[in-house]
N, C-alpha and C. Protein backbone atom coordinates (compact mmCIF):
# COMPACT_ATOMS: atom_id res chain seq x y z
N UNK A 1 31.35 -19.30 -14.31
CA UNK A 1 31.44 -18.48 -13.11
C UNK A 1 30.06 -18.40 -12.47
N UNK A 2 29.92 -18.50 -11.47
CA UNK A 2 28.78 -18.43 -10.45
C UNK A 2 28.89 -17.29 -9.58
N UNK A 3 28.07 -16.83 -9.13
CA UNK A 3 27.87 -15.57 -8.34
C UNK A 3 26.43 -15.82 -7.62
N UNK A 4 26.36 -15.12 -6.23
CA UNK A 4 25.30 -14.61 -5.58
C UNK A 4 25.56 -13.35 -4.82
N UNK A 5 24.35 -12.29 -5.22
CA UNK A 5 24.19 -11.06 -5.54
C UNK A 5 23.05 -11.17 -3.93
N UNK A 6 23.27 -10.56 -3.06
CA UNK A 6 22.30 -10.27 -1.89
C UNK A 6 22.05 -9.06 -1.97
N UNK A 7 20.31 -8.82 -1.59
CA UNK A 7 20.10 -6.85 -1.95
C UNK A 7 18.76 -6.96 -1.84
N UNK A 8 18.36 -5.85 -1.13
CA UNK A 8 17.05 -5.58 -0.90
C UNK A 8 16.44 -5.08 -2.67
N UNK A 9 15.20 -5.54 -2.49
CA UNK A 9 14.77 -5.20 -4.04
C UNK A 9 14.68 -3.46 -3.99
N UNK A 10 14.33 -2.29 -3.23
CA UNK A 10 14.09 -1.40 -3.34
C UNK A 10 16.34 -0.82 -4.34
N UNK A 11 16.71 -2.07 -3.82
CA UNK A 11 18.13 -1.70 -4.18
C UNK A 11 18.58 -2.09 -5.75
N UNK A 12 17.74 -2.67 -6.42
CA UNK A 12 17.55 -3.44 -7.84
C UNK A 12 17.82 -1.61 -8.96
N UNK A 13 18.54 -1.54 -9.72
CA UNK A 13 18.73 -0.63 -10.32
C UNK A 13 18.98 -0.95 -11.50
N UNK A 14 19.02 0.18 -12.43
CA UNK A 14 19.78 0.16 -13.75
C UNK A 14 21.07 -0.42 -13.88
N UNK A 15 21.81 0.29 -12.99
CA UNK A 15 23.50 -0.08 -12.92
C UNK A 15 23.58 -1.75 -12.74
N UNK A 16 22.72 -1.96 -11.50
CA UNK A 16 22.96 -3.07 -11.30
C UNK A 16 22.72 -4.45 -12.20
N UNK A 17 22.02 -4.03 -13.53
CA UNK A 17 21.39 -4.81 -14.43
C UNK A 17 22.61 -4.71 -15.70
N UNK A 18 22.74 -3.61 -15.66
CA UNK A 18 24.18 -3.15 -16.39
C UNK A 18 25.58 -4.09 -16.05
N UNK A 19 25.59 -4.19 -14.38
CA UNK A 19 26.43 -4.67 -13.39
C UNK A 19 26.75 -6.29 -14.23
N UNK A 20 25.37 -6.66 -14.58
CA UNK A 20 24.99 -8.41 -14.71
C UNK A 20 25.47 -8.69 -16.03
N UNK A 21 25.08 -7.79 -16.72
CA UNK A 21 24.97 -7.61 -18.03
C UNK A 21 27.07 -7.78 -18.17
N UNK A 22 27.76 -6.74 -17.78
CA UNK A 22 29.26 -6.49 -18.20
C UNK A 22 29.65 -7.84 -17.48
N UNK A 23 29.15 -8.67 -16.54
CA UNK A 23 30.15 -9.87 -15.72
C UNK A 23 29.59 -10.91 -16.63
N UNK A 24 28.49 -11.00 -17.39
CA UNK A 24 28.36 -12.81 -18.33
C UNK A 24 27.68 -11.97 -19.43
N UNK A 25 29.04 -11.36 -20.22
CA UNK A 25 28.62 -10.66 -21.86
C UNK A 25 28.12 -11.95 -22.76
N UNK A 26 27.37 -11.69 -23.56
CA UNK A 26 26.79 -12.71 -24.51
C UNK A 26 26.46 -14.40 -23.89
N UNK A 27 26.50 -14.33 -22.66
CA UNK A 27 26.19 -15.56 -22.14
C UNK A 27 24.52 -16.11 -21.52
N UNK A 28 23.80 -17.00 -21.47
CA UNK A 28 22.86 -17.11 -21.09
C UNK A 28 23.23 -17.65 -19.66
N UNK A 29 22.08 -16.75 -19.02
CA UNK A 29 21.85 -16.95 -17.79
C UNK A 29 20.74 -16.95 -17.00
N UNK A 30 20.57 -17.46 -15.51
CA UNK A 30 19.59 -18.30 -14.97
C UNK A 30 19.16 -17.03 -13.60
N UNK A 31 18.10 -16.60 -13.58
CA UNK A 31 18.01 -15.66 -12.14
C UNK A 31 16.97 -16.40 -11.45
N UNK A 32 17.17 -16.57 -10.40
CA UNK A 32 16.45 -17.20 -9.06
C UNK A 32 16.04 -15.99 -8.44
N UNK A 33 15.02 -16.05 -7.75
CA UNK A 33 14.83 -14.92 -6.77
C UNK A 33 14.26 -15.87 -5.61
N UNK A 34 14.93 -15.52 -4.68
CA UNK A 34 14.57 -16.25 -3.32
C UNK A 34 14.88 -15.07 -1.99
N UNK A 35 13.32 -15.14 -1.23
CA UNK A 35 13.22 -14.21 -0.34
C UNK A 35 14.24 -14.62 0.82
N UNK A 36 14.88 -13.92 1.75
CA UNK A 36 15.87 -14.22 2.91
C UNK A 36 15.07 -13.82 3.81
N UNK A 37 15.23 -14.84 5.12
CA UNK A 37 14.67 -15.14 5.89
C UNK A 37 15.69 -14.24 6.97
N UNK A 38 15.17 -13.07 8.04
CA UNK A 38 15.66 -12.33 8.34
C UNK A 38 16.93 -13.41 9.76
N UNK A 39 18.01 -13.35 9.74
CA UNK A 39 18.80 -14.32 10.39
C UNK A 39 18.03 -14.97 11.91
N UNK A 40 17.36 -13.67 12.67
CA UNK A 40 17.14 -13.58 14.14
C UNK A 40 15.93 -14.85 13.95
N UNK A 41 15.02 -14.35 12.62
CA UNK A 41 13.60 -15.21 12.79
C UNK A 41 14.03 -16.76 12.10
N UNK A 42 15.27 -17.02 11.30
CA UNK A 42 15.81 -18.64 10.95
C UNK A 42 15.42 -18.78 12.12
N UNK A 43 16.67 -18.55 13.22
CA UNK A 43 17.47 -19.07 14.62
C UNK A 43 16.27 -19.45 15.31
N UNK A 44 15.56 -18.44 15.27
CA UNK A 44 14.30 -18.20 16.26
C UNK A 44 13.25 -19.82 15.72
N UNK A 45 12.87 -20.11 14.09
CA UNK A 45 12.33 -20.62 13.59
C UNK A 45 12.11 -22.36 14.47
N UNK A 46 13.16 -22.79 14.91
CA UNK A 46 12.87 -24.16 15.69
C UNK A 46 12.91 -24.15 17.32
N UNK A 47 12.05 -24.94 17.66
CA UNK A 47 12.41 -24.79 19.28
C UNK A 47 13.70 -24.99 19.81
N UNK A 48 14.20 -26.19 19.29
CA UNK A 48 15.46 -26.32 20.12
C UNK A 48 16.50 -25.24 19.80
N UNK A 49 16.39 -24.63 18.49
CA UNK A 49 17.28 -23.38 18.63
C UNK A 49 17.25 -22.32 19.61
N UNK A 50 15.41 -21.96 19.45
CA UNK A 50 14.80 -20.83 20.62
C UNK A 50 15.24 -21.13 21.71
N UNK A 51 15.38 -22.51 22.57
CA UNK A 51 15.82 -22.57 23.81
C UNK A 51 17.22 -22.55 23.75
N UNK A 52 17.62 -22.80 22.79
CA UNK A 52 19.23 -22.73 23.31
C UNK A 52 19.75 -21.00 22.81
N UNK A 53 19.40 -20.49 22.03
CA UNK A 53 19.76 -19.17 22.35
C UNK A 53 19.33 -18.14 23.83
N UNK A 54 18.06 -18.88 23.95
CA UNK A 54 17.47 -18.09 25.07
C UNK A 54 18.22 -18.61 26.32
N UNK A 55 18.02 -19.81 26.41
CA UNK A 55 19.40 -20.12 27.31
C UNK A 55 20.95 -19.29 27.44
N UNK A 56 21.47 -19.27 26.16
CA UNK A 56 22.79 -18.23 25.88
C UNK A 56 22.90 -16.77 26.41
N UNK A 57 21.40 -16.35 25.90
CA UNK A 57 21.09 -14.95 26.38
C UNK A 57 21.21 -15.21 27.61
N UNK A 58 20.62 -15.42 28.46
CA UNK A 58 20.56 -15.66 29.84
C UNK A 58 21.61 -15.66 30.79
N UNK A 59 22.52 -16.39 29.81
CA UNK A 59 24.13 -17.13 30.45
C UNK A 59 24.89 -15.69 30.08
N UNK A 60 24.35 -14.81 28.83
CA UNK A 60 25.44 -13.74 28.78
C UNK A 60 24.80 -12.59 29.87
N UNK A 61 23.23 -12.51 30.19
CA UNK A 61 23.18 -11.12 31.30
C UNK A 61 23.61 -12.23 32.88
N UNK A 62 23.23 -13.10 32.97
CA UNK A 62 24.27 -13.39 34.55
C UNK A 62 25.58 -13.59 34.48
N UNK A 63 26.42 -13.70 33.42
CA UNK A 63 27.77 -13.80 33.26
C UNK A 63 28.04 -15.59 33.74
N UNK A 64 27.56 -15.98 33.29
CA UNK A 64 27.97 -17.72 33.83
C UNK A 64 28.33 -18.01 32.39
N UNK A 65 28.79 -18.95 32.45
CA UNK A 65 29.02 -20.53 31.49
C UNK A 65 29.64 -19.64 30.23
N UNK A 66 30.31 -18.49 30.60
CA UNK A 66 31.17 -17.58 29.31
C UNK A 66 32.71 -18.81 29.29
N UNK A 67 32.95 -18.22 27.92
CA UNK A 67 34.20 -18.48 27.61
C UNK A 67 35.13 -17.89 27.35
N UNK A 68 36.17 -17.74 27.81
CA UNK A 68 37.05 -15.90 27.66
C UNK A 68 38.33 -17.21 27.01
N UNK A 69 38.81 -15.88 25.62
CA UNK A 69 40.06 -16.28 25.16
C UNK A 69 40.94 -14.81 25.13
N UNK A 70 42.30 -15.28 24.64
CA UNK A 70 42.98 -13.99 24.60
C UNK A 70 43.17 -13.58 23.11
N UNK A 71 43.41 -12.62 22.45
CA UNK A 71 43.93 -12.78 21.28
C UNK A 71 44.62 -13.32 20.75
N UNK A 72 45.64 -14.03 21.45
CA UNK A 72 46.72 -14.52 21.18
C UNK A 72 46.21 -16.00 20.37
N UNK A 73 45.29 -16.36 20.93
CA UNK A 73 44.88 -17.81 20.99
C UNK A 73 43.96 -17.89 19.69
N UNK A 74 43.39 -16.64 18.93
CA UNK A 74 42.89 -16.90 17.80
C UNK A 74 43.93 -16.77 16.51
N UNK A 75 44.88 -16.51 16.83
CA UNK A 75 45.86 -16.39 16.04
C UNK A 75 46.81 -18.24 15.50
């Protein structure tokens, strides 16, 4: 079984070690810690992303180049 656990470290607790502990009883296991990159600053991270969101933004305050569906149609 594999799992990934997302959580600010101030959120790291007893329970939650407890948590690890009751889901892989007597099993050895592997912890990674890898910092997350806050979503806005990924997107933001390459130019061609930056322009094409900033482009998007743009297109959503003048109301152009939208795409309207109905509910029906995600169904």
């Amino acid at each position: 079984m594999n799992s990934i656990y997302r959580l600010r470290s101030d959120e790291l607790t007893p329970d939650f070690i407890t948590l690890l502990k009751n889901s892989y009883p007597h099993k050895e296991i592997e912890i990674t810690i890898e910092e997350v990159m806050d979503e806005t600053a990924y997107l933001m991270s390459s130019s061609a992303n930056r322009l094409h969101l900033e482009k998007s933004i743009q297109n959503i305050e003048a109301h152009t180049n939208l795409v309207s569906i109905s509910p029906d149609e995600l169904v």
